[in-house]
PDB file of N, CA and C in Angstrom:
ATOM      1  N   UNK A   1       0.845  -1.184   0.000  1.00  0.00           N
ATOM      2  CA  UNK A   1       0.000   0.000   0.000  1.00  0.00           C
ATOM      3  C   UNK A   1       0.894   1.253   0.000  1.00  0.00           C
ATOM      4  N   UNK A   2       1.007   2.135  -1.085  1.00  0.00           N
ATOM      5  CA  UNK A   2       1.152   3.378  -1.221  1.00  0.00           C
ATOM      6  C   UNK A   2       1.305   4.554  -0.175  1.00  0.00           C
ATOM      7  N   UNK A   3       2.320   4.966   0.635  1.00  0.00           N
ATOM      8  CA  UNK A   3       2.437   5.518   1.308  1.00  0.00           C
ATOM      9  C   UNK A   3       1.473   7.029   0.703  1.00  0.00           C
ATOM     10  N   UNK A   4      -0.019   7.857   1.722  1.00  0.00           N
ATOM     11  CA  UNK A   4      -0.403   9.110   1.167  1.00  0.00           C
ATOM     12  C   UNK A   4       0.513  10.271   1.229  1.00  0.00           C
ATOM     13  N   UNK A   5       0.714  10.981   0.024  1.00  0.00           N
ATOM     14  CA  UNK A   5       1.894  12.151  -0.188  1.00  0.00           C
ATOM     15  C   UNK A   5       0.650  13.603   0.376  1.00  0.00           C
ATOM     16  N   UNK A   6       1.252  13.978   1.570  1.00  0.00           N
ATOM     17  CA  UNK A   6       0.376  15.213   2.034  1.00  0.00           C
ATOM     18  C   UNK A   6       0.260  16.539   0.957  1.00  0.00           C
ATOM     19  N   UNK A   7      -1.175  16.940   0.787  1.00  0.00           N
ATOM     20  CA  UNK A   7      -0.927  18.756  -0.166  1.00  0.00           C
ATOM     21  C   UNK A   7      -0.945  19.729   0.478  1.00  0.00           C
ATOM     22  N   UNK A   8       0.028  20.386   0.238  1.00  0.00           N
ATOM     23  CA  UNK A   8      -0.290  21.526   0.960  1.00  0.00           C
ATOM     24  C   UNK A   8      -0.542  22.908  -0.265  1.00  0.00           C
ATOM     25  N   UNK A   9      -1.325  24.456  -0.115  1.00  0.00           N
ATOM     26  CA  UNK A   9      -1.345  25.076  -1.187  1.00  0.00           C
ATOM     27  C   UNK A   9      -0.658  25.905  -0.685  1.00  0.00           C
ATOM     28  N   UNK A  10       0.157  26.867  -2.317  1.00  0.00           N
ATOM     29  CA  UNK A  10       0.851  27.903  -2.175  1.00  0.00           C
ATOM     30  C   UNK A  10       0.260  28.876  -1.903  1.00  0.00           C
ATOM     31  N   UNK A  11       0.773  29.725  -1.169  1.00  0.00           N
ATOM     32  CA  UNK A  11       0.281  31.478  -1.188  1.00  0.00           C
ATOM     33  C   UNK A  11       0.049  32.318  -2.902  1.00  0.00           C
ATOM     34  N   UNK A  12       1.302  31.618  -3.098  1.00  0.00           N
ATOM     35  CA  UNK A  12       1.741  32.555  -4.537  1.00  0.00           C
ATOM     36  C   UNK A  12       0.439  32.146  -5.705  1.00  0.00           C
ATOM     37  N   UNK A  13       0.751  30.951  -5.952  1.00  0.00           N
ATOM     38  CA  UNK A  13      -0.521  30.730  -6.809  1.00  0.00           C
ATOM     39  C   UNK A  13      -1.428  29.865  -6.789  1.00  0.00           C
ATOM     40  N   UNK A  14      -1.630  29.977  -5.677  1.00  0.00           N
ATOM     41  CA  UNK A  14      -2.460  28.786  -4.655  1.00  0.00           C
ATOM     42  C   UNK A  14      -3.238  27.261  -5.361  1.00  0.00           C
ATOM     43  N   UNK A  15      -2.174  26.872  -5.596  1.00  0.00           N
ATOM     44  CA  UNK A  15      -2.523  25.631  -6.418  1.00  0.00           C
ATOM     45  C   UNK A  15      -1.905  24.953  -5.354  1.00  0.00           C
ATOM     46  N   UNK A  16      -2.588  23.719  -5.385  1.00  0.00           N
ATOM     47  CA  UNK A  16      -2.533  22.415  -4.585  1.00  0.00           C
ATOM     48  C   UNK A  16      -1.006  21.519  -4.720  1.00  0.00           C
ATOM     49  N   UNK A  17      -0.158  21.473  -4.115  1.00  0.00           N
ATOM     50  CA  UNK A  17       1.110  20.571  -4.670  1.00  0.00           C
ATOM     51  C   UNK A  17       2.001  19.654  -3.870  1.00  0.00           C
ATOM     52  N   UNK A  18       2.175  18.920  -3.696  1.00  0.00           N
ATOM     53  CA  UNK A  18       2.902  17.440  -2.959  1.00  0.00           C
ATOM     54  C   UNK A  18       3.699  18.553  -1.813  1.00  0.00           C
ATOM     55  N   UNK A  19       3.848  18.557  -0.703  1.00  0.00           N
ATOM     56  CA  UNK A  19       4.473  18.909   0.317  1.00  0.00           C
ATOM     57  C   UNK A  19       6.225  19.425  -0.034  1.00  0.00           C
ATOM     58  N   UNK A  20       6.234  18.177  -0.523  1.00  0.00           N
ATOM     59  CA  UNK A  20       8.206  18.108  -0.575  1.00  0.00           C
ATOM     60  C   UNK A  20       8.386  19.024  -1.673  1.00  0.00           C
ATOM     61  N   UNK A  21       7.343  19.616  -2.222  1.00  0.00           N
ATOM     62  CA  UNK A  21       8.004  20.650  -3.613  1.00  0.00           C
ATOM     63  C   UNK A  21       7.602  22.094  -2.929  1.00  0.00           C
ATOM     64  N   UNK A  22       7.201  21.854  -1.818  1.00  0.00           N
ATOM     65  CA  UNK A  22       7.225  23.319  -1.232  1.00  0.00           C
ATOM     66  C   UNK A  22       8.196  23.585  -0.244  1.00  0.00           C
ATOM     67  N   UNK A  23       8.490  25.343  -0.326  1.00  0.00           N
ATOM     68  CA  UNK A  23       8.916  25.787   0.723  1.00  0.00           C
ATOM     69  C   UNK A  23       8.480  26.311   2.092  1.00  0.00           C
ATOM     70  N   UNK A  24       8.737  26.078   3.528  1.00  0.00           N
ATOM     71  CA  UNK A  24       7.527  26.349   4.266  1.00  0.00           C
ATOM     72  C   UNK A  24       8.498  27.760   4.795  1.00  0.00           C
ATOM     73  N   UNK A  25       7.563  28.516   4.895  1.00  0.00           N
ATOM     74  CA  UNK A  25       7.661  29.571   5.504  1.00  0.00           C
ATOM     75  C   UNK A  25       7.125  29.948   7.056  1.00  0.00           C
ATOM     76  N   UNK A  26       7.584  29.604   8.477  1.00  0.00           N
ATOM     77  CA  UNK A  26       7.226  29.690   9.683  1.00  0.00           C
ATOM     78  C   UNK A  26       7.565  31.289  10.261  1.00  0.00           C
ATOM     79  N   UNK A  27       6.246  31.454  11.720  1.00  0.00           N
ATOM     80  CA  UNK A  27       6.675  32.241  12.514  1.00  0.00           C
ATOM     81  C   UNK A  27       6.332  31.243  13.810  1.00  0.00           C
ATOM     82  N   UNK A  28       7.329  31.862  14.425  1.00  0.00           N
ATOM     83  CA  UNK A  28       7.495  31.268  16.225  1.00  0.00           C
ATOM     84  C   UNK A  28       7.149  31.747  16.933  1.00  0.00           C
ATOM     85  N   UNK A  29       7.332  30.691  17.730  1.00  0.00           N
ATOM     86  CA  UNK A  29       6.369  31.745  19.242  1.00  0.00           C
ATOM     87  C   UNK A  29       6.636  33.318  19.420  1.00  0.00           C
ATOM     88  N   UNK A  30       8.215  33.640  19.405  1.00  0.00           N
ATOM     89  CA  UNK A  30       8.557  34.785  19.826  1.00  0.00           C
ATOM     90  C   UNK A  30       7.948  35.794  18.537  1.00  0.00           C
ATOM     91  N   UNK A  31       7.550  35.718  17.297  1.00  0.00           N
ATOM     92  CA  UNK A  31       6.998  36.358  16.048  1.00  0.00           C
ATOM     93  C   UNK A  31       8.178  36.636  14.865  1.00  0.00           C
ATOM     94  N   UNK A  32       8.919  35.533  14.832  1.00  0.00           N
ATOM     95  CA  UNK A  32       9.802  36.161  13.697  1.00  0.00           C
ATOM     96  C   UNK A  32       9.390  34.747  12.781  1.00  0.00           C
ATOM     97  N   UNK A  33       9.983  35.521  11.754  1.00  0.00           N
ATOM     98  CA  UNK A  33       8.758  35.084  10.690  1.00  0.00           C
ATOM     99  C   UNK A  33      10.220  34.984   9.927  1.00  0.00           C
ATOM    100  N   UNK A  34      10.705  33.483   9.112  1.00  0.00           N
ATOM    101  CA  UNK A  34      11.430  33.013   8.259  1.00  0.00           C
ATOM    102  C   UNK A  34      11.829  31.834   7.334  1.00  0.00           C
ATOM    103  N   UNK A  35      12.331  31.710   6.423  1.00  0.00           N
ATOM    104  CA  UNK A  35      12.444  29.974   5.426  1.00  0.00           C
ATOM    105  C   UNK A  35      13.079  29.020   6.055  1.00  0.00           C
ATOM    106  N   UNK A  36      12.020  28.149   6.231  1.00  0.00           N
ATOM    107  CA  UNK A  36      11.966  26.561   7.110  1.00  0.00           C
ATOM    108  C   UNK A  36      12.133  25.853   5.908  1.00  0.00           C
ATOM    109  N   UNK A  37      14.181  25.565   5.153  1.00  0.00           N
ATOM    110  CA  UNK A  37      13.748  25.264   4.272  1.00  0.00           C
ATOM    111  C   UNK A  37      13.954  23.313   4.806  1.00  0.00           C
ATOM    112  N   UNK A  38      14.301  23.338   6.469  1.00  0.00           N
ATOM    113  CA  UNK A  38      14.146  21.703   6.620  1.00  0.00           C
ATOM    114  C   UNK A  38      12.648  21.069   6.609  1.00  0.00           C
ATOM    115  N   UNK A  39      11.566  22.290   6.932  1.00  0.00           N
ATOM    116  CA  UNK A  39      10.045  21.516   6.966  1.00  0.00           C
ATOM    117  C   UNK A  39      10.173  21.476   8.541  1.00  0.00           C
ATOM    118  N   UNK A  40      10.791  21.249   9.840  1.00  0.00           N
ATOM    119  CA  UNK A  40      10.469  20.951  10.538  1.00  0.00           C
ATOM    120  C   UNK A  40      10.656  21.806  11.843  1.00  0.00           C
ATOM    121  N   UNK A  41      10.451  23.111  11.831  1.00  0.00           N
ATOM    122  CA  UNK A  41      10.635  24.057  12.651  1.00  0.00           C
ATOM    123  C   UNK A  41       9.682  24.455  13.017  1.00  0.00           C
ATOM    124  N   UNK A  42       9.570  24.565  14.948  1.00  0.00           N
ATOM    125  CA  UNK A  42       8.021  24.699  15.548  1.00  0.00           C
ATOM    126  C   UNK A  42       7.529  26.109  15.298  1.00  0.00           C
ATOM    127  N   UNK A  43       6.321  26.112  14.939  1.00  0.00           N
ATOM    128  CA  UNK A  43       5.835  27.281  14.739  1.00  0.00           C
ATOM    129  C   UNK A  43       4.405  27.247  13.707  1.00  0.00           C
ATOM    130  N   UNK A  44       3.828  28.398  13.358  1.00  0.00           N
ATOM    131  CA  UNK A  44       2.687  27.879  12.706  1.00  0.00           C
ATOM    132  C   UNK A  44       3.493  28.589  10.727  1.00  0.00           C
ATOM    133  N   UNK A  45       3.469  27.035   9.947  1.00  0.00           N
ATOM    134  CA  UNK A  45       3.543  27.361   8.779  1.00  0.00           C
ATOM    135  C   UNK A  45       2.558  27.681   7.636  1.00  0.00           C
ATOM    136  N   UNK A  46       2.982  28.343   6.437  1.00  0.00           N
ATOM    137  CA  UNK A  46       2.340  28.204   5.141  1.00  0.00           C
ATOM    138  C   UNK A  46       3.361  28.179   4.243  1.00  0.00           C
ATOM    139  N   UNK A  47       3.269  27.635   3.005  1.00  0.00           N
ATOM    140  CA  UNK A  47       3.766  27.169   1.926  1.00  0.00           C
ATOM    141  C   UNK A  47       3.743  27.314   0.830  1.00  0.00           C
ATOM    142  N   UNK A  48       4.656  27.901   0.160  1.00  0.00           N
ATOM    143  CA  UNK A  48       5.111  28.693  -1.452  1.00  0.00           C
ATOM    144  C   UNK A  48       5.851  27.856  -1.944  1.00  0.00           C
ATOM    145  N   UNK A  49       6.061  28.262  -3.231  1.00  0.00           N
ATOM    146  CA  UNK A  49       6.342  27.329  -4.459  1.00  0.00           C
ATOM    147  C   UNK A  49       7.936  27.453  -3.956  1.00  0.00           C
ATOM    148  N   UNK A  50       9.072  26.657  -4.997  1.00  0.00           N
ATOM    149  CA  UNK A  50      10.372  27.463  -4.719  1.00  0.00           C
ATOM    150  C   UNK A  50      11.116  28.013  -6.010  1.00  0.00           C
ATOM    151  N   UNK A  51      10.139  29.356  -6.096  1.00  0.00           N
ATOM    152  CA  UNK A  51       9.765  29.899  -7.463  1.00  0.00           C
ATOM    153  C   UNK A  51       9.900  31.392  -6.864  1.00  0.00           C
ATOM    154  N   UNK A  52      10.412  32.410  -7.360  1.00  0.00           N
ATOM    155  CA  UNK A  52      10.512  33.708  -6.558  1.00  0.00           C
ATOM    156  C   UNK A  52       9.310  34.947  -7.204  1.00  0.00           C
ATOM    157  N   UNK A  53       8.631  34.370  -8.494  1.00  0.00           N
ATOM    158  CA  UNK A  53       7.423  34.419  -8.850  1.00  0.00           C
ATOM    159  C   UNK A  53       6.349  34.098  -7.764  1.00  0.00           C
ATOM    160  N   UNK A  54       6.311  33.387  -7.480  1.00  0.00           N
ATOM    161  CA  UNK A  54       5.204  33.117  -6.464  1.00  0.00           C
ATOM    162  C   UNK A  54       5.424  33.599  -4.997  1.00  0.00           C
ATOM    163  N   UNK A  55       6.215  33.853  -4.568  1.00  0.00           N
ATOM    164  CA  UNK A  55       6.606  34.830  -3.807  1.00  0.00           C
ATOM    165  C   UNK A  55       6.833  36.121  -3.638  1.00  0.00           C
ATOM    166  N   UNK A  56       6.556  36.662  -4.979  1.00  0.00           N
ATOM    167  CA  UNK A  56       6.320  37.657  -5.386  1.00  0.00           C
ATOM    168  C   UNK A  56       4.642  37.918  -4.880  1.00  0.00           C
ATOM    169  N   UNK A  57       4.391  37.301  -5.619  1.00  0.00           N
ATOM    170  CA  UNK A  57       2.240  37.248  -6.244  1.00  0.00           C
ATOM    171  C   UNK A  57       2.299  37.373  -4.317  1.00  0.00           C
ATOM    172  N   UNK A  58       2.518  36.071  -3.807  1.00  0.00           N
ATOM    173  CA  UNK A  58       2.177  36.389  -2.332  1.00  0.00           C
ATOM    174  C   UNK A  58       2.273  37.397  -1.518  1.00  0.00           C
ATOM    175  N   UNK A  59       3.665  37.833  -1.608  1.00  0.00           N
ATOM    176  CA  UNK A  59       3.649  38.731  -0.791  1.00  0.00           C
ATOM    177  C   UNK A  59       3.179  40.590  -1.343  1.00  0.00           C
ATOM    178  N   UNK A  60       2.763  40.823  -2.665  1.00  0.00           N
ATOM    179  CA  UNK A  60       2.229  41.919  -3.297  1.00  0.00           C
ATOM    180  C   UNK A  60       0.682  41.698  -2.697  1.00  0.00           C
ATOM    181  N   UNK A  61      -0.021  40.419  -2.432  1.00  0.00           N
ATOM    182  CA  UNK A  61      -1.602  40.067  -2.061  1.00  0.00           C
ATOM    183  C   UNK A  61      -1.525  39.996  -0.733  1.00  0.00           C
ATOM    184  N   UNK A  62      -0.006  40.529  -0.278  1.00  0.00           N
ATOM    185  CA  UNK A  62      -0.179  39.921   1.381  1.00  0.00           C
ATOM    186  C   UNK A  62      -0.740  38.903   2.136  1.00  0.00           C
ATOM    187  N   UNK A  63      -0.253  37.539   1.482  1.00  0.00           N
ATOM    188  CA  UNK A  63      -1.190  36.822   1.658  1.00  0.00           C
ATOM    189  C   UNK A  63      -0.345  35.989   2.997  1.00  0.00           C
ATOM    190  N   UNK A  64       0.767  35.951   3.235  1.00  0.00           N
ATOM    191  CA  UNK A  64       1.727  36.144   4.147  1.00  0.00           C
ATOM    192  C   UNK A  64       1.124  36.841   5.655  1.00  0.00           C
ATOM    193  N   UNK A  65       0.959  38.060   5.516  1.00  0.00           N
ATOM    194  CA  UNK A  65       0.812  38.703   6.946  1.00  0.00           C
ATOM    195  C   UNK A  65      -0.928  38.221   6.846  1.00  0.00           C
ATOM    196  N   UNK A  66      -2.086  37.772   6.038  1.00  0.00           N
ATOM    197  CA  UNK A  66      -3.159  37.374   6.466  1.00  0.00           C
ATOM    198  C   UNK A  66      -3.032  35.994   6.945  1.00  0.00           C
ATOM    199  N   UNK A  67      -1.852  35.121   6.340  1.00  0.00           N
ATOM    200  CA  UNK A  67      -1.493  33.787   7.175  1.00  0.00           C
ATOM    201  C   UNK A  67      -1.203  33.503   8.745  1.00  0.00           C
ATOM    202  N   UNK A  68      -0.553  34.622   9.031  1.00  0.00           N
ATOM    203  CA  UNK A  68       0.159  34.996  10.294  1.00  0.00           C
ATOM    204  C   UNK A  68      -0.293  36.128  11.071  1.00  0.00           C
ATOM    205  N   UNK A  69      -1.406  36.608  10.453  1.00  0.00           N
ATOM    206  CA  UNK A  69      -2.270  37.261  11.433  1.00  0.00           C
ATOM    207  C   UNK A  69      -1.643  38.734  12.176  1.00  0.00           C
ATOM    208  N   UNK A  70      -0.218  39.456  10.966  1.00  0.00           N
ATOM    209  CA  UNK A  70       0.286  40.548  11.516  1.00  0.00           C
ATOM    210  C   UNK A  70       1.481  40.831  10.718  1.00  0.00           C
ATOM    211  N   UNK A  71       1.671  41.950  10.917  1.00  0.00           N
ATOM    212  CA  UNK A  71       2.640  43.073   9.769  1.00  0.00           C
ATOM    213  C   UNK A  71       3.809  42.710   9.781  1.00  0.00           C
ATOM    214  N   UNK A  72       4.520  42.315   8.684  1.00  0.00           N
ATOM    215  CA  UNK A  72       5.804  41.756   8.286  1.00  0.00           C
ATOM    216  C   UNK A  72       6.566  42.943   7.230  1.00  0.00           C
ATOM    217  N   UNK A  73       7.510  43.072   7.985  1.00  0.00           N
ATOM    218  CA  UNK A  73       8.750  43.925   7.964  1.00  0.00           C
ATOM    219  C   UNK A  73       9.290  43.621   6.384  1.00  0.00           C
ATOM    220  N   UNK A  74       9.524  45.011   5.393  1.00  0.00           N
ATOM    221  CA  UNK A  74       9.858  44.650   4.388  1.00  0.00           C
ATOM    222  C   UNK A  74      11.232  44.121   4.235  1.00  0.00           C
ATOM    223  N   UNK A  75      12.148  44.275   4.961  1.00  0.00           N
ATOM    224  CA  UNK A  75      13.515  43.596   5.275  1.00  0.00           C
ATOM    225  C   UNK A  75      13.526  42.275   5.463  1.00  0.00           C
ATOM    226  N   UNK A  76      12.469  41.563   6.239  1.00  0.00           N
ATOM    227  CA  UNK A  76      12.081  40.258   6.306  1.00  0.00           C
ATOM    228  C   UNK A  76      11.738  39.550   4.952  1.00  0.00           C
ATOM    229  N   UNK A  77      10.485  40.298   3.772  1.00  0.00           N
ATOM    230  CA  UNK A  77      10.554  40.160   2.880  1.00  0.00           C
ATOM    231  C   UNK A  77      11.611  40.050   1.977  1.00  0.00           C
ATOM    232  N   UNK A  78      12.530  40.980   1.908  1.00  0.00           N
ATOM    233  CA  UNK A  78      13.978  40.817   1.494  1.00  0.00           C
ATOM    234  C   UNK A  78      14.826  39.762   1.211  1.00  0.00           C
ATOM    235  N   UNK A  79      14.915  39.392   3.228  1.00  0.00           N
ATOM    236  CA  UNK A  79      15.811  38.259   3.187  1.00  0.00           C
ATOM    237  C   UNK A  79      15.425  37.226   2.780  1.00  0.00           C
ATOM    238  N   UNK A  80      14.022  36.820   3.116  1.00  0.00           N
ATOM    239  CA  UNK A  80      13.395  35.931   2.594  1.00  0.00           C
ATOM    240  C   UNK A  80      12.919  35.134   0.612  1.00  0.00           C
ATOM    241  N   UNK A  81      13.487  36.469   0.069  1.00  0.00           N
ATOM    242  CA  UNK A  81      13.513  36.457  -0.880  1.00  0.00           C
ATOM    243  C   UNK A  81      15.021  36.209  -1.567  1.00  0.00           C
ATOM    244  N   UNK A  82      15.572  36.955  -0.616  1.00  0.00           N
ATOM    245  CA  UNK A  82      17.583  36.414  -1.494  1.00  0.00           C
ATOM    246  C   UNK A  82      17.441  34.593  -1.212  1.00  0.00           C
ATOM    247  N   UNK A  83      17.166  34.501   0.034  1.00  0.00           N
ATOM    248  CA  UNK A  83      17.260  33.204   0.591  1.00  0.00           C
ATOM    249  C   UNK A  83      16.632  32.530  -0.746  1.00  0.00           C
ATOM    250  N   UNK A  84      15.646  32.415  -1.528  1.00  0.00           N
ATOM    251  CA  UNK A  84      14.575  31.264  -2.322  1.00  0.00           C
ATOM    252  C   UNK A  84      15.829  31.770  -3.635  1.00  0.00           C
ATOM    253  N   UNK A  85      16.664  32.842  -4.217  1.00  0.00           N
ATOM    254  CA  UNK A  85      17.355  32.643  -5.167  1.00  0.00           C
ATOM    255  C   UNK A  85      18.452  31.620  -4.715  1.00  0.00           C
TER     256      UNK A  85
END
């Protein structure tokens, strides 16, 4: 029996896609908000392509700070963005 491959959707272009082809993006308890690119860092995630297009689309729709429920620093955006080149 077929091990089930979990979906999770992107922010960027919110299409449905196998877990392991995404990047998760976490904030932590303390509120910093950065690329979980192991998948396994505590905190509450959402998940973008690893496409800097779609990270684009996301974060222009803010779809980022409506994930996380609060205002993200355009420097954060930044790093977060050299980091996916």
């Amino acid at each position: 029996m077929q091990k089930k491959v979990p979906l999770r959707r992107c922010l960027g272009c919110m299409e449905m896609k196998p877990k392991n082809e995404l990047v998760r993006v976490v904030k932590n308890k303390s509120g910093d908000i950065s690329l979980d690119l192991t998948g396994k860092a505590p905190g509450r995630g959402a998940y973008i392509c690893k496409d800097v297009e779609c990270f684009q689309k996301a974060r222009k729709a803010r779809r980022f700070e409506r994930e996380f429920s609060s205002q993200i620093p355009d420097d954060i955006y930044d790093r977060m963005e050299a980091e996916l080149k």
